[in-house]
C-alpha atoms as a PDB file:
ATOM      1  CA  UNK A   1       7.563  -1.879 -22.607  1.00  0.00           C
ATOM      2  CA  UNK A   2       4.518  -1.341 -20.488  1.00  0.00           C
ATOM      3  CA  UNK A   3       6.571  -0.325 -17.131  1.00  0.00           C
ATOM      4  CA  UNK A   4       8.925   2.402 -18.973  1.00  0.00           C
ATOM      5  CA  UNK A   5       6.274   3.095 -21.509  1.00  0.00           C
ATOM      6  CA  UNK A   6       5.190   6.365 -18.743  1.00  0.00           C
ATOM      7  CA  UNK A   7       8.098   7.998 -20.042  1.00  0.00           C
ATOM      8  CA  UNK A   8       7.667   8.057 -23.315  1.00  0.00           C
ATOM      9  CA  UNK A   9       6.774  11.664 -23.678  1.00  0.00           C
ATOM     10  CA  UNK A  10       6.970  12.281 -26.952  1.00  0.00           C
ATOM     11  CA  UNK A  11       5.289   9.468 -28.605  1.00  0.00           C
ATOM     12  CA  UNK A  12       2.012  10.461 -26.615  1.00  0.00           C
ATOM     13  CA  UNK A  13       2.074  13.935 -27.654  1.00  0.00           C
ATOM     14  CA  UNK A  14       2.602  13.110 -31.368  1.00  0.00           C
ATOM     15  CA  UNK A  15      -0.557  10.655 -30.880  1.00  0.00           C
ATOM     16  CA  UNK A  16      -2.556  13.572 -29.147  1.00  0.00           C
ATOM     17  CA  UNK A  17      -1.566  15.713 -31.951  1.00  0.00           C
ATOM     18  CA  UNK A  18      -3.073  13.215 -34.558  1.00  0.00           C
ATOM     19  CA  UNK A  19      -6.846  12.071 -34.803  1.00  0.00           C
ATOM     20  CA  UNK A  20      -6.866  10.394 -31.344  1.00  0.00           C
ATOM     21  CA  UNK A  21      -8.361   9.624 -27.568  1.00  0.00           C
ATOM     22  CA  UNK A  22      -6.901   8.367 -24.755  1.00  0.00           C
ATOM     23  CA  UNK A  23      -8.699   5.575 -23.342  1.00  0.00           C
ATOM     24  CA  UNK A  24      -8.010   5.215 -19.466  1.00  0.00           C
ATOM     25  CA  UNK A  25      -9.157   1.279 -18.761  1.00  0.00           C
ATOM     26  CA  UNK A  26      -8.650  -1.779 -20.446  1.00  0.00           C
ATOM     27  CA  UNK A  27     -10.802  -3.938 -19.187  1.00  0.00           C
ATOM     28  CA  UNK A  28     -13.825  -5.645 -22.002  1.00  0.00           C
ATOM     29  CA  UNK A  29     -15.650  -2.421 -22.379  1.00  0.00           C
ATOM     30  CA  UNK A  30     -12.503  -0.395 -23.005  1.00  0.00           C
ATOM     31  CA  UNK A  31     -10.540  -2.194 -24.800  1.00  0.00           C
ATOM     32  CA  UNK A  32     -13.372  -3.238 -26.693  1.00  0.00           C
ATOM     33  CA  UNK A  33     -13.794   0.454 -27.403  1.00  0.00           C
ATOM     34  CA  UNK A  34     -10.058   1.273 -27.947  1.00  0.00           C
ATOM     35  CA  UNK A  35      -9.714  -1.618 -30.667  1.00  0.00           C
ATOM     36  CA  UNK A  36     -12.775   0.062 -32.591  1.00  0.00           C
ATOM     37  CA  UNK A  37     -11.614   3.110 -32.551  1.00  0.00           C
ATOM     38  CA  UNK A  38      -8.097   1.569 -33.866  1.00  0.00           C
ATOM     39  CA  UNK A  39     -10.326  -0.033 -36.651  1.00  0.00           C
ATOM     40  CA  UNK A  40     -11.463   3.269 -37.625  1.00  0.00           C
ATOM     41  CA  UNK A  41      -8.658   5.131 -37.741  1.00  0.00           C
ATOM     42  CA  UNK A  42      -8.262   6.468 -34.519  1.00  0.00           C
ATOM     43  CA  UNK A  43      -5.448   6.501 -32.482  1.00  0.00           C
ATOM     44  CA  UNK A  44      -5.366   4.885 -29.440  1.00  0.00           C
ATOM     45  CA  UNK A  45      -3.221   5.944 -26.273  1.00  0.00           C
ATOM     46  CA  UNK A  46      -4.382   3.241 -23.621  1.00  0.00           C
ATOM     47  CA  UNK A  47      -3.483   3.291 -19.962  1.00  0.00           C
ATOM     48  CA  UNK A  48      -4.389   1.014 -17.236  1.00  0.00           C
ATOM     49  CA  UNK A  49      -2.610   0.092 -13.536  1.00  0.00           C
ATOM     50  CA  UNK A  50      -3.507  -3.804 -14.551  1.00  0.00           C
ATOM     51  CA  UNK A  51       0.398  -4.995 -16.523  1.00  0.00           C
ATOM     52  CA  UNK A  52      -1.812  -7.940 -17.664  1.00  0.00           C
ATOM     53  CA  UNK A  53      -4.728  -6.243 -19.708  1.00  0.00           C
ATOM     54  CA  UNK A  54      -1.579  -3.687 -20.581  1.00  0.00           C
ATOM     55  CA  UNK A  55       0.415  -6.826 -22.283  1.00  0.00           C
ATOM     56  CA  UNK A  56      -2.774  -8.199 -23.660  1.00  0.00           C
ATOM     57  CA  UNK A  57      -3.330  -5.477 -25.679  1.00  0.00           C
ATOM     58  CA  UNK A  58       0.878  -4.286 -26.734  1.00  0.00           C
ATOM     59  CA  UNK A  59       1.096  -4.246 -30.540  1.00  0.00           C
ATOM     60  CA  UNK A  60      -2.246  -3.920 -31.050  1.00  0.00           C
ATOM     61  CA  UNK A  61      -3.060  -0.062 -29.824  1.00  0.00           C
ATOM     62  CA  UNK A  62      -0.900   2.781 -31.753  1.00  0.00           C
ATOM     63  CA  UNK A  63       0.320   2.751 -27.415  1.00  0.00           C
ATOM     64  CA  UNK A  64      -0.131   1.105 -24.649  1.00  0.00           C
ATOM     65  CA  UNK A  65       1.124   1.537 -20.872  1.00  0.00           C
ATOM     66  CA  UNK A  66       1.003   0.513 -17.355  1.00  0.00           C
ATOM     67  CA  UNK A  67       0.065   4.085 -14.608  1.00  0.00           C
ATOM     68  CA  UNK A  68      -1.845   4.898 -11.915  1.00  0.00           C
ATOM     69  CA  UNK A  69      -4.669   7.552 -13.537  1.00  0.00           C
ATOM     70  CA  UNK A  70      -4.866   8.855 -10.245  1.00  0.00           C
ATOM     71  CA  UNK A  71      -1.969  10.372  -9.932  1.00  0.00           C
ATOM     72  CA  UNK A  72      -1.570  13.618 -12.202  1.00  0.00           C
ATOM     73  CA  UNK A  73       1.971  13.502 -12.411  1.00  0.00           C
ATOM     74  CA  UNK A  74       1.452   9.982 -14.177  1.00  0.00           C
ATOM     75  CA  UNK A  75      -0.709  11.331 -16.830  1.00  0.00           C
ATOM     76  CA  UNK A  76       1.184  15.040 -17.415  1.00  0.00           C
ATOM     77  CA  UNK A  77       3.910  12.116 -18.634  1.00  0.00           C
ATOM     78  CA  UNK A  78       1.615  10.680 -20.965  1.00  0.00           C
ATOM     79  CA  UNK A  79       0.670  14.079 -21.574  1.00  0.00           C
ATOM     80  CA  UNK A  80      -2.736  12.921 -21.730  1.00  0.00           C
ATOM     81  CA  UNK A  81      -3.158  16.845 -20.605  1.00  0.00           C
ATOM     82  CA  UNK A  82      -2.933  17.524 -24.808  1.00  0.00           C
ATOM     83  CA  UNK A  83      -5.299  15.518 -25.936  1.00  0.00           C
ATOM     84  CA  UNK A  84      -9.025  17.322 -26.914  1.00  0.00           C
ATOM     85  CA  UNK A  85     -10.770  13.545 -25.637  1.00  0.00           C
ATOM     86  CA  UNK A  86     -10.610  11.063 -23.372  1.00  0.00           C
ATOM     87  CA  UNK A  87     -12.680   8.359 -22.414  1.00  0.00           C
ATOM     88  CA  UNK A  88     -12.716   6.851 -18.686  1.00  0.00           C
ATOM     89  CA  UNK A  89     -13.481   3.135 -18.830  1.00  0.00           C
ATOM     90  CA  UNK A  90     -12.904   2.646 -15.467  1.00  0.00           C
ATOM     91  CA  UNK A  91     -16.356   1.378 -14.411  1.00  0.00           C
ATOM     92  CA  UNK A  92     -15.476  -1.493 -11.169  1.00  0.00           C
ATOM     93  CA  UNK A  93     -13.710   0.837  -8.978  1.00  0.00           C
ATOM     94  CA  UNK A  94     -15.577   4.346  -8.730  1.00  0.00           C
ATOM     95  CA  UNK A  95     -12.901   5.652  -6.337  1.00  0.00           C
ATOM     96  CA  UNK A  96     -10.194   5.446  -9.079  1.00  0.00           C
ATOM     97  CA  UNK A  97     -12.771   6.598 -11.563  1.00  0.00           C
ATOM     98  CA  UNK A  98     -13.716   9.723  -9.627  1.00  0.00           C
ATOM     99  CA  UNK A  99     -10.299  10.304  -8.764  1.00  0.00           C
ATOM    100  CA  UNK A 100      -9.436   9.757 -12.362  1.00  0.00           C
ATOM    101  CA  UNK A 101     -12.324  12.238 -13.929  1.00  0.00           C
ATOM    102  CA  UNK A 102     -11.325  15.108 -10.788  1.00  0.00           C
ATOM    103  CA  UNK A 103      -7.738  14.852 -12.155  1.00  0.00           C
ATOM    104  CA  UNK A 104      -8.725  15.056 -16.075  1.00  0.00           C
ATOM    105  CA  UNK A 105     -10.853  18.234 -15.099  1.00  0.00           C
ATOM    106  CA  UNK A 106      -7.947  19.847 -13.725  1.00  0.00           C
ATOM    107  CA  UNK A 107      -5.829  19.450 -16.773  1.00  0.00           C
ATOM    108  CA  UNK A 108      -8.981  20.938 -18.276  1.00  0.00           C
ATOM    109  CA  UNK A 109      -9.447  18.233 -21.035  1.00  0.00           C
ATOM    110  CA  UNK A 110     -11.832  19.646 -23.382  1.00  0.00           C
ATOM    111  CA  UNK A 111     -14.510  16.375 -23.773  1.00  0.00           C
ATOM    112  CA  UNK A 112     -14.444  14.076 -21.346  1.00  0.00           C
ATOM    113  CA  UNK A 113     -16.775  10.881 -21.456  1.00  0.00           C
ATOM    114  CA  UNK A 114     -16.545   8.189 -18.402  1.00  0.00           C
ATOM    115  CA  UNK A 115     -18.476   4.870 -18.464  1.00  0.00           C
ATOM    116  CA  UNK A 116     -20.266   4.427 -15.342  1.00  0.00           C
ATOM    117  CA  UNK A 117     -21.906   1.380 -13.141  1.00  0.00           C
ATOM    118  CA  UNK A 118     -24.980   2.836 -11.411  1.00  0.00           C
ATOM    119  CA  UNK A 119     -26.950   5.838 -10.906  1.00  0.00           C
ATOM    120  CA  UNK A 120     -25.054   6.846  -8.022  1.00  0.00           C
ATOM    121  CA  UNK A 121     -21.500   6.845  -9.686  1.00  0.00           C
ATOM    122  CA  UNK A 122     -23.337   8.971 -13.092  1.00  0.00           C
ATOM    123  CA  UNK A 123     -24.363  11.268 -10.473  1.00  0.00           C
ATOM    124  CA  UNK A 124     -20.941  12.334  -8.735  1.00  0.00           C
ATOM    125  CA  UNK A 125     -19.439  12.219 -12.530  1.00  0.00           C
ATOM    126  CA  UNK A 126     -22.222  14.608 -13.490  1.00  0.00           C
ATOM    127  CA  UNK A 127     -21.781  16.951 -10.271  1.00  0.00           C
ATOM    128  CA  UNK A 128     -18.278  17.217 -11.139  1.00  0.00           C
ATOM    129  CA  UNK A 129     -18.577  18.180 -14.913  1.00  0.00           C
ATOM    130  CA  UNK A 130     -17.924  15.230 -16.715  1.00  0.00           C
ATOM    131  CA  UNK A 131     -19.522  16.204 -20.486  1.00  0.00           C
ATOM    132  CA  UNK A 132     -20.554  12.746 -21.297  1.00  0.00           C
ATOM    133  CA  UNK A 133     -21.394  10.207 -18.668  1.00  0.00           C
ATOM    134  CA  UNK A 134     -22.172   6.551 -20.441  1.00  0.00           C
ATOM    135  CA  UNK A 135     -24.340   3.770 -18.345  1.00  0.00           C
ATOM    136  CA  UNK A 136     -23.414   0.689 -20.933  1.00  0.00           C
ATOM    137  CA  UNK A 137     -25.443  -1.844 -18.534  1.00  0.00           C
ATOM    138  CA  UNK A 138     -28.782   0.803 -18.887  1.00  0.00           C
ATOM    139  CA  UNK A 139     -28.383   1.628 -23.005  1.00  0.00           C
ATOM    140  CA  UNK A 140     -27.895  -2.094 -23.603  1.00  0.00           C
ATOM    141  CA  UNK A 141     -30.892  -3.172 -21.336  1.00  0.00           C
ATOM    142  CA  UNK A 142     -33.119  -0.910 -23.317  1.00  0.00           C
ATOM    143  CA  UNK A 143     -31.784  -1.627 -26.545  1.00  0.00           C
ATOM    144  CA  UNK A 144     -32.289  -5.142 -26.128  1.00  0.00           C
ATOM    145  CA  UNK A 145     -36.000  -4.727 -24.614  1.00  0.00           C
ATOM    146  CA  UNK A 146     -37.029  -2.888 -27.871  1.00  0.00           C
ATOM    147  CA  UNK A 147     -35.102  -5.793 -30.099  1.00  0.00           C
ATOM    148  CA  UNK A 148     -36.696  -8.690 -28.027  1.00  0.00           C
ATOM    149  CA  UNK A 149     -39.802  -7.371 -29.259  1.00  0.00           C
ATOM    150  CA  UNK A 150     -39.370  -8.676 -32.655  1.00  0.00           C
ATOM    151  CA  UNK A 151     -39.926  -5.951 -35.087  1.00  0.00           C
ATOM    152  CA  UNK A 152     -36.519  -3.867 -35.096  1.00  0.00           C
ATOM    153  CA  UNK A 153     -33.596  -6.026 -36.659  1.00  0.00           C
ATOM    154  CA  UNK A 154     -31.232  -3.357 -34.875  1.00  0.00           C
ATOM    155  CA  UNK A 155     -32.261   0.152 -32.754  1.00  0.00           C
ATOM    156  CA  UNK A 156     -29.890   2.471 -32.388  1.00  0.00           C
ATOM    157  CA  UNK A 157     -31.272   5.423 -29.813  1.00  0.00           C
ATOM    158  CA  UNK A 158     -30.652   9.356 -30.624  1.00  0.00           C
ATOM    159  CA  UNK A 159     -31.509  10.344 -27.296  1.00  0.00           C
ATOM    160  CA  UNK A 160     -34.321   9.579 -25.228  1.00  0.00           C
ATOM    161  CA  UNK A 161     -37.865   9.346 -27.410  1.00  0.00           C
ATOM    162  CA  UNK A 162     -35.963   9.704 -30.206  1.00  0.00           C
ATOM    163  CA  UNK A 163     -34.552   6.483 -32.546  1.00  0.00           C
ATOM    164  CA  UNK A 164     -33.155   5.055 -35.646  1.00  0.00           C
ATOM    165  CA  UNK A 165     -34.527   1.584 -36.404  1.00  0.00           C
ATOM    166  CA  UNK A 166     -33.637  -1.071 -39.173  1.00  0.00           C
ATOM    167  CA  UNK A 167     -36.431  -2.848 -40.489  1.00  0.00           C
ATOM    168  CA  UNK A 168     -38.367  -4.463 -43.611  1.00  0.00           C
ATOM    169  CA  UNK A 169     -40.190  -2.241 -44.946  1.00  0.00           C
ATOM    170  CA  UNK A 170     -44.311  -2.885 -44.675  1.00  0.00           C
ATOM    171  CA  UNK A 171     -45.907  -4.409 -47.771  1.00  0.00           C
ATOM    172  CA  UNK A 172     -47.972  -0.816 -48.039  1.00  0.00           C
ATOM    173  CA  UNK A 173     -44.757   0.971 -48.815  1.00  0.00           C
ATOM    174  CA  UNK A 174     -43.510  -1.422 -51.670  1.00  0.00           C
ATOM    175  CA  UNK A 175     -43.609  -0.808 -55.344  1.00  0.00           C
ATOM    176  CA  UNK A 176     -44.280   3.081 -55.020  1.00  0.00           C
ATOM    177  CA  UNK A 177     -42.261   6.111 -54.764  1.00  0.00           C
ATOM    178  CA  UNK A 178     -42.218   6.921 -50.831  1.00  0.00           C
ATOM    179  CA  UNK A 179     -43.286  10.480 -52.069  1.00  0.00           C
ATOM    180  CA  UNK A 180     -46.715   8.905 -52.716  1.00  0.00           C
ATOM    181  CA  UNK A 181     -47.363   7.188 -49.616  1.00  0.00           C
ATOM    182  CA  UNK A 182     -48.164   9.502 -47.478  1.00  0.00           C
ATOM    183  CA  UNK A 183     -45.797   8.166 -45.024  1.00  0.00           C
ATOM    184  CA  UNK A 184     -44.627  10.946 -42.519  1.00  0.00           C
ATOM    185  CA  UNK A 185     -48.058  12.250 -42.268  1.00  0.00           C
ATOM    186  CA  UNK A 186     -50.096   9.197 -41.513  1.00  0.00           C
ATOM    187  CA  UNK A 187     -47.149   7.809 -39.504  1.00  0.00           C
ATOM    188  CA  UNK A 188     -44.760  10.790 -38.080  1.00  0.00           C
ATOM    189  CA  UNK A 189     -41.686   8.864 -39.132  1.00  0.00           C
ATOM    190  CA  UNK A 190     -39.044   9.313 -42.069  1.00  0.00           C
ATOM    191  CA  UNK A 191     -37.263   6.264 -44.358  1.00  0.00           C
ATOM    192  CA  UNK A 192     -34.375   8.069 -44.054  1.00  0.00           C
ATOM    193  CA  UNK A 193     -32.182   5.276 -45.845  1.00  0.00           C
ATOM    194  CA  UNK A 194     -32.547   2.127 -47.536  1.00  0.00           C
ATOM    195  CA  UNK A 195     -30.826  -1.506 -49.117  1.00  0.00           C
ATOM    196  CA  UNK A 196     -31.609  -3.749 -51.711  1.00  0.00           C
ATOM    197  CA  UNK A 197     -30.670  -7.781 -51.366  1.00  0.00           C
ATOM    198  CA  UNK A 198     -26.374  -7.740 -51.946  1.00  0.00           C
ATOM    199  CA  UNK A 199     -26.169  -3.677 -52.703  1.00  0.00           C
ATOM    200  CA  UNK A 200     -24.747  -1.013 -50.414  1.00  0.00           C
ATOM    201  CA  UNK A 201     -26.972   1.329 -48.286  1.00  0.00           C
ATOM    202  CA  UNK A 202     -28.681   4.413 -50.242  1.00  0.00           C
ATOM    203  CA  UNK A 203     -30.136   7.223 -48.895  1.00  0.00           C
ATOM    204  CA  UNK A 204     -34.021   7.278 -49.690  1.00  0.00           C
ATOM    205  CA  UNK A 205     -36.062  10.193 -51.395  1.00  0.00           C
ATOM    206  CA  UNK A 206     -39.459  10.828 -52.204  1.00  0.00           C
ATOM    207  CA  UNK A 207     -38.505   9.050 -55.501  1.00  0.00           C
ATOM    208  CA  UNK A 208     -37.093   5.742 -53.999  1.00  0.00           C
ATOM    209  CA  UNK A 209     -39.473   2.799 -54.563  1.00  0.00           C
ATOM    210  CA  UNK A 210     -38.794  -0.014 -52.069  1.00  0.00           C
ATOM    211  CA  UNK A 211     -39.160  -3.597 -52.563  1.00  0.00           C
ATOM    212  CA  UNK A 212     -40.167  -6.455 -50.107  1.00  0.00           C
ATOM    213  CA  UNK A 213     -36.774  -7.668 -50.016  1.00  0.00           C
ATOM    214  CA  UNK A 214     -35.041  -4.337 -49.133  1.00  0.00           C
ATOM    215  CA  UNK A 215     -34.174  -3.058 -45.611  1.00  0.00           C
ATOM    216  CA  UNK A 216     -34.789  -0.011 -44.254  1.00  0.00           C
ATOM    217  CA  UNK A 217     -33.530   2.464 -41.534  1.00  0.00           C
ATOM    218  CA  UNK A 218     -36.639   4.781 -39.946  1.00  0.00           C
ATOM    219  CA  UNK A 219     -36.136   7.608 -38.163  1.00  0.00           C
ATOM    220  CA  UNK A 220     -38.517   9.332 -35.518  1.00  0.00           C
ATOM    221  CA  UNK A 221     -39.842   9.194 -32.231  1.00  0.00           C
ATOM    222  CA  UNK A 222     -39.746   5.469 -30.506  1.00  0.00           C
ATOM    223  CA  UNK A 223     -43.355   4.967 -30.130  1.00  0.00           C
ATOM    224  CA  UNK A 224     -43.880   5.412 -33.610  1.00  0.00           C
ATOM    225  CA  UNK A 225     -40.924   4.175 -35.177  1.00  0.00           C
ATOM    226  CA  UNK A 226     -41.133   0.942 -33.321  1.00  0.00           C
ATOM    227  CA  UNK A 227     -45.035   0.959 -34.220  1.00  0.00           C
ATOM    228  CA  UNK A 228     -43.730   1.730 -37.706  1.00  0.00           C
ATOM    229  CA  UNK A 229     -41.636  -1.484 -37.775  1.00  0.00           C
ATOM    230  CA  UNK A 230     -44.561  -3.788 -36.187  1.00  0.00           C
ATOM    231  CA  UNK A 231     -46.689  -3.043 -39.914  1.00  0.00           C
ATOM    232  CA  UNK A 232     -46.330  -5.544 -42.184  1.00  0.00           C
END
């Protein structure tokens, strides 16, 4: 299937037409990424020049095939050139990514969003006109600095100085309506959302009252956020 799968026309255009990417790399972060977007709903075209990681994967994305990404012939076959995004996972070999992105650009691809290794590599991407370059290694690092610290039970950055973090809320905040406590003023951050022990997540007004027990997403810049989340 994966060899004579670059033929099959048709079944990629039906899956560009459709809620869909085209994930170009298989390797853990994209099929990592191509599987959750399969969970969600999403249909998956996935393409990589490794048959094994092509195999590995058969059955399990809507479809999945063996090509060079470098070559633009290759991809007009997949017509990969219909689909409004694609994501290039190719992050080991920066030749074949560049080459990849260059060729994407030319088929004028409306969002493209490439995972990168290093500075250098996010650079070239960017000079070109990739629209969304991703450093995985760099967003984890951080995210796992500001969870090491031991106040955020998850931290989910915006964009730089800007964050959502899960939390118990501080014992100040319990047992009156948020509207009351004076919160964004004395703090500069928002409970944007919370959840009670075994219930589903509820967005919070100046009404909600918030137990000890509860959990709480906060919203605002890091500094105070994460200063937000040290109170207790």
């Amino acid at each position: 299937m994966a060899r004579f799968a670059i033929f099959a026309a048709d079944t990629s255009r039906r899956i560009a037409e459709a809620d869909s990417v085209a994930v170009i790399g298989l390797g853990r972060f994209g099929s990592s990424l191509a599987l959750e977007l399969m969970a969600g709903g999403t249909e998956v075209l996935g393409i990589d020049v490794d048959e094994d990681l092509v195999q590995a994967l058969n059955g399990q994305l809507t479809q999945v095939v063996r090509a060079d990404s470098t070559k633009e012939e290759a991809l007009r076959q997949l017509a990969v050139h219909e689909f409004d995004r694609v994501v290039v996972a190719i992050g080991d070999d920066i030749s074949a990514s560049i080459l990849t992105c260059s060729v994407l650009l030319s088929l004028k691809i409306p969002v493209i969003w490439a995972k990168v290794g290093d500075e250098r590599h996010g650079l070239i991407l960017e000079q070109l006109g990739v629209h969304h370059v991703i450093y995985p290694e760099q967003e984890m690092g951080r995210k796992v600095a500001h969870l090491v610290r031991g106040a955020a039970q998850d931290y989910v950055e915006v964009e730089r100085g800007y964050v959502v973090v899960k939390s118990s809320p501080p014992a100040r905040l319990c047992g009156i309506p948020l509207g009351k406590t004076g919160l964004r003023k004395e703090f500069g951050v928002t409970v944007a959302a919370y959840k009670k022990p075994g219930a589903e997540w509820t967005n919070a007004d100046a009404d909600t009252v918030l137990g000890v027990d509860d959990t709480i997403l906060i919203v605002g810049p890091t500094r105070k956020a994460e200063g937000f989340a040290q109170l207790r």
